[in-house]
C-alpha atoms as a PDB file:
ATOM      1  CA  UNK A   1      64.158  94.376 120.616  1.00  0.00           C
ATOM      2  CA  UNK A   2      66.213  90.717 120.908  1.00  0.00           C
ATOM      3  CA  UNK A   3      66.350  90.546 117.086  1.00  0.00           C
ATOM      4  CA  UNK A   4      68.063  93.973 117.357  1.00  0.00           C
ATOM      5  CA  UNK A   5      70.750  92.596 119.491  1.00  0.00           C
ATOM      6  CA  UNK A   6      71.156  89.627 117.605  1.00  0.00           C
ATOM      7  CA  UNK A   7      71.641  91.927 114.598  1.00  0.00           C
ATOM      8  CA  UNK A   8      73.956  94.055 115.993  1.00  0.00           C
ATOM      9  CA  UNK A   9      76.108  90.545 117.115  1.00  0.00           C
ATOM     10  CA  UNK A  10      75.844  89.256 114.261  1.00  0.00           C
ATOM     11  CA  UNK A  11      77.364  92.470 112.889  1.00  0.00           C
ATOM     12  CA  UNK A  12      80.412  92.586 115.499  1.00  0.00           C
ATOM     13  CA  UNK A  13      80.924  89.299 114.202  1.00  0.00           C
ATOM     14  CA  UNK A  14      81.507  89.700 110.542  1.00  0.00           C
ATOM     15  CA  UNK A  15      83.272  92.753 111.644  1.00  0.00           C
ATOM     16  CA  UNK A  16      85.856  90.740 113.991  1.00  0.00           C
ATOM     17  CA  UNK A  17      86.153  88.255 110.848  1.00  0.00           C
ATOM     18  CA  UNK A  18      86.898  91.007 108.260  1.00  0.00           C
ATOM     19  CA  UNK A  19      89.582  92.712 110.984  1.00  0.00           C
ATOM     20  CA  UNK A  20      91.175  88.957 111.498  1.00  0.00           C
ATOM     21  CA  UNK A  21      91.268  88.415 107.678  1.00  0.00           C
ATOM     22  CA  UNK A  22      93.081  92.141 107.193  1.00  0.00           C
ATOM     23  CA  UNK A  23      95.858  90.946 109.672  1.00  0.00           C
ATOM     24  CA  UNK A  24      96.308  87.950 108.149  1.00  0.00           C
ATOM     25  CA  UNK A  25      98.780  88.387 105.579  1.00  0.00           C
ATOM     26  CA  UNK A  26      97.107  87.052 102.078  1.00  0.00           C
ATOM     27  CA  UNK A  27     100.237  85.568 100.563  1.00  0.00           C
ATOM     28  CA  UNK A  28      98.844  83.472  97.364  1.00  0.00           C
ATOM     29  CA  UNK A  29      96.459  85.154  95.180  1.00  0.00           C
ATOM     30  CA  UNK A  30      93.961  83.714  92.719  1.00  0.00           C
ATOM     31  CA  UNK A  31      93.402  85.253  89.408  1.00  0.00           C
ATOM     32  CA  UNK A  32      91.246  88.631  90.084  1.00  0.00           C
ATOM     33  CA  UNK A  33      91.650  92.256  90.861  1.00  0.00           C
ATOM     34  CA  UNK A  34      93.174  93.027  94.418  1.00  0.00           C
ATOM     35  CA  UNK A  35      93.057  95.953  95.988  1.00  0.00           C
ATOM     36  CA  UNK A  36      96.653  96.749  97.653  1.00  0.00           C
ATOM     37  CA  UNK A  37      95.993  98.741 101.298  1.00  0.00           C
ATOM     38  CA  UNK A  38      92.736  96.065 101.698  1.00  0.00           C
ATOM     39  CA  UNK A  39      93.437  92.661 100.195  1.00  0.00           C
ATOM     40  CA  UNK A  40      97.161  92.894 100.000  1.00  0.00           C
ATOM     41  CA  UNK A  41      99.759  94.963 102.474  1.00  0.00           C
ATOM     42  CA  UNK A  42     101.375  97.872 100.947  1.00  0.00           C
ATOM     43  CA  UNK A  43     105.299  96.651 100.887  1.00  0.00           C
ATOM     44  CA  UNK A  44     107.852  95.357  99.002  1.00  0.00           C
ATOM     45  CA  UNK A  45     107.435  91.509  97.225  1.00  0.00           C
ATOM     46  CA  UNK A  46     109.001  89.021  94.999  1.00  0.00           C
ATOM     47  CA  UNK A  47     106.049  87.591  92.803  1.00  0.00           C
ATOM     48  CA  UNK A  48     106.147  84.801  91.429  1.00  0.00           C
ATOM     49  CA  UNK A  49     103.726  81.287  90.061  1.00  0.00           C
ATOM     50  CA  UNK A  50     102.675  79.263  93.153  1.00  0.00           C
ATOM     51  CA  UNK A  51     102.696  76.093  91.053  1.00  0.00           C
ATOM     52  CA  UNK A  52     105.438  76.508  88.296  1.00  0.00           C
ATOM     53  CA  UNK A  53     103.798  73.716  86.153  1.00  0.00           C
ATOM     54  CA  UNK A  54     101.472  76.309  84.938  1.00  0.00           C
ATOM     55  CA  UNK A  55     101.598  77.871  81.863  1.00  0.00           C
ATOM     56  CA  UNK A  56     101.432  81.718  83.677  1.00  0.00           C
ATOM     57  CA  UNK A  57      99.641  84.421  82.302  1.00  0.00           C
ATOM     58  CA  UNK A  58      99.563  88.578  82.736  1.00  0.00           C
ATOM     59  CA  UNK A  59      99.683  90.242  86.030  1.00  0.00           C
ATOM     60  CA  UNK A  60      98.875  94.575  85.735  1.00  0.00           C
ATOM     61  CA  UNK A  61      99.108  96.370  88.384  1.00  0.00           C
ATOM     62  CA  UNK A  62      97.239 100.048  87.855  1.00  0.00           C
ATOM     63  CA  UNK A  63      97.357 103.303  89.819  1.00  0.00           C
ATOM     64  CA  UNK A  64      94.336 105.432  89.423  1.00  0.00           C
ATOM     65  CA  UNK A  65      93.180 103.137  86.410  1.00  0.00           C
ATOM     66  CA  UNK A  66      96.307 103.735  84.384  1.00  0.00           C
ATOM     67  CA  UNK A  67      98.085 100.755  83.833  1.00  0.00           C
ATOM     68  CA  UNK A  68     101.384 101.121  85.916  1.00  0.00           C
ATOM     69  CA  UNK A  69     103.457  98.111  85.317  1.00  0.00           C
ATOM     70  CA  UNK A  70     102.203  94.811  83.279  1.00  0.00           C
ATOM     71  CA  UNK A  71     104.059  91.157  83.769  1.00  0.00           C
ATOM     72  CA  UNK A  72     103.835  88.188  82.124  1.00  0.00           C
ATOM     73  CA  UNK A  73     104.861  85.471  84.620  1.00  0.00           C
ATOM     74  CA  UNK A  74     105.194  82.331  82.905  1.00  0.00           C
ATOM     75  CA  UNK A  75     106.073  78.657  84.447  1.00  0.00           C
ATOM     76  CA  UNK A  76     108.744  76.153  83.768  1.00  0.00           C
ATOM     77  CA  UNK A  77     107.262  75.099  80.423  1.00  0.00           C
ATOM     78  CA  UNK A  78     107.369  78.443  79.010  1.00  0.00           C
ATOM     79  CA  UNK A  79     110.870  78.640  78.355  1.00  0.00           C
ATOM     80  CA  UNK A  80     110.987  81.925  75.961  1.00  0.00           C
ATOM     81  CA  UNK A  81     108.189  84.430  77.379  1.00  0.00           C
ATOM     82  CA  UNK A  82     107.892  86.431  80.369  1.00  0.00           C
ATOM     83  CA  UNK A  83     109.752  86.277  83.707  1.00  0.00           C
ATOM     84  CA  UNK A  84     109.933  83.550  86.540  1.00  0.00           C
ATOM     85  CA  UNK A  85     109.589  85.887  89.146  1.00  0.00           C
ATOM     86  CA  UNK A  86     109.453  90.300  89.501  1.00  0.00           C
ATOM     87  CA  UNK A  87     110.056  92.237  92.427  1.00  0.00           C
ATOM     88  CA  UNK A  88     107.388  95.264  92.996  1.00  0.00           C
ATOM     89  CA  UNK A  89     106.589  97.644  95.305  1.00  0.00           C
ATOM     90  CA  UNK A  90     102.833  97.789  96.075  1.00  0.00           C
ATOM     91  CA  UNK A  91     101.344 101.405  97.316  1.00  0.00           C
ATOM     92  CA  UNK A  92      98.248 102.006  98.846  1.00  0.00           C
ATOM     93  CA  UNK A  93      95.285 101.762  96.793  1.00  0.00           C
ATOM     94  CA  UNK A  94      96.892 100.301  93.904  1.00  0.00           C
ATOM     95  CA  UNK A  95      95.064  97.399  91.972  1.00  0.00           C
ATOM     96  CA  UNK A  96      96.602  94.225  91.977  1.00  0.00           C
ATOM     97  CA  UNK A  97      94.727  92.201  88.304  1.00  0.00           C
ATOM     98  CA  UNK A  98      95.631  88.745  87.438  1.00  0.00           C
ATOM     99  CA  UNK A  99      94.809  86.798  84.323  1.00  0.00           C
ATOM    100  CA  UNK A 100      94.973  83.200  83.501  1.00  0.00           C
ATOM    101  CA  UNK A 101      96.802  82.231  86.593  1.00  0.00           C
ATOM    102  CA  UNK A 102      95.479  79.599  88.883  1.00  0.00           C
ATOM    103  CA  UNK A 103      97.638  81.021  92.008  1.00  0.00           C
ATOM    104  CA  UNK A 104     100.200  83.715  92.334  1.00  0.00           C
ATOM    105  CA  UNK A 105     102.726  83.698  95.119  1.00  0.00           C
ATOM    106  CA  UNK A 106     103.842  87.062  97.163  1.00  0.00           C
ATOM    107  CA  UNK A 107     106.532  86.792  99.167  1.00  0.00           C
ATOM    108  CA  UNK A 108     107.190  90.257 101.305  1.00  0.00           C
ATOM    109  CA  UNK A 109     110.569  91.459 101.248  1.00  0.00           C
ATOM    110  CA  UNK A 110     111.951  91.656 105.107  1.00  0.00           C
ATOM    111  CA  UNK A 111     112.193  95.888 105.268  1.00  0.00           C
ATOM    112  CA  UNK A 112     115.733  96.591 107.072  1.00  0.00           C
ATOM    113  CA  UNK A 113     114.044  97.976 110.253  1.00  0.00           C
END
């Protein structure tokens, strides 16, 4: 019936949304766990505290659940802990878990093709 189509519309829709919101490249990140290959590109980045006022917090990045690399990124006013920025590689299906941090910054290293 109409409803049927409208469904299926409706659908192709949120579909065409999701697609448009995989190509754009998510650059800042609020505290959560992202999913590399879905939420961010697989690649190369430099990470670092959108705002530096903030205090920072811990970013871990796991493979398979096993905690592959852990940062503490920490702002201007943290003078002794943690690091202003890292540079990671991201893989496929890697999760990407931030804690305490208001917005994280990704910037994609320009691959020498």
């Amino acid at each position: 019936g109409l409803g049927d189509v409208y469904k299926r519309q409706a659908y192709y829709k949120v579909k065409a949304i999701v697609k448009y919101r995989e190509n754009k490249k998510m650059n800042k990140l609020s505290a959560g766990m992202w999913i590399v290959g879905k939420d961010i590109e697989p690649g190369k980045y430099k990470v670092h505290l959108t705002y530096p006022r903030e205090y920072g917090g811990t970013i871990n990045i796991l493979t398979y659940n096993f905690t592959d690399k852990s940062y503490f990124l920490s702002g201007e006013e943290a003078e002794d802990i943690g690091v202003k920025e890292f540079e990671v590689e991201l893989k496929e299906n890697q999760d990407f878990i931030i804690h305490h941090i208001y917005s994280v910054t990704l910037d994609k290293e320009k691959t020498s093709q």
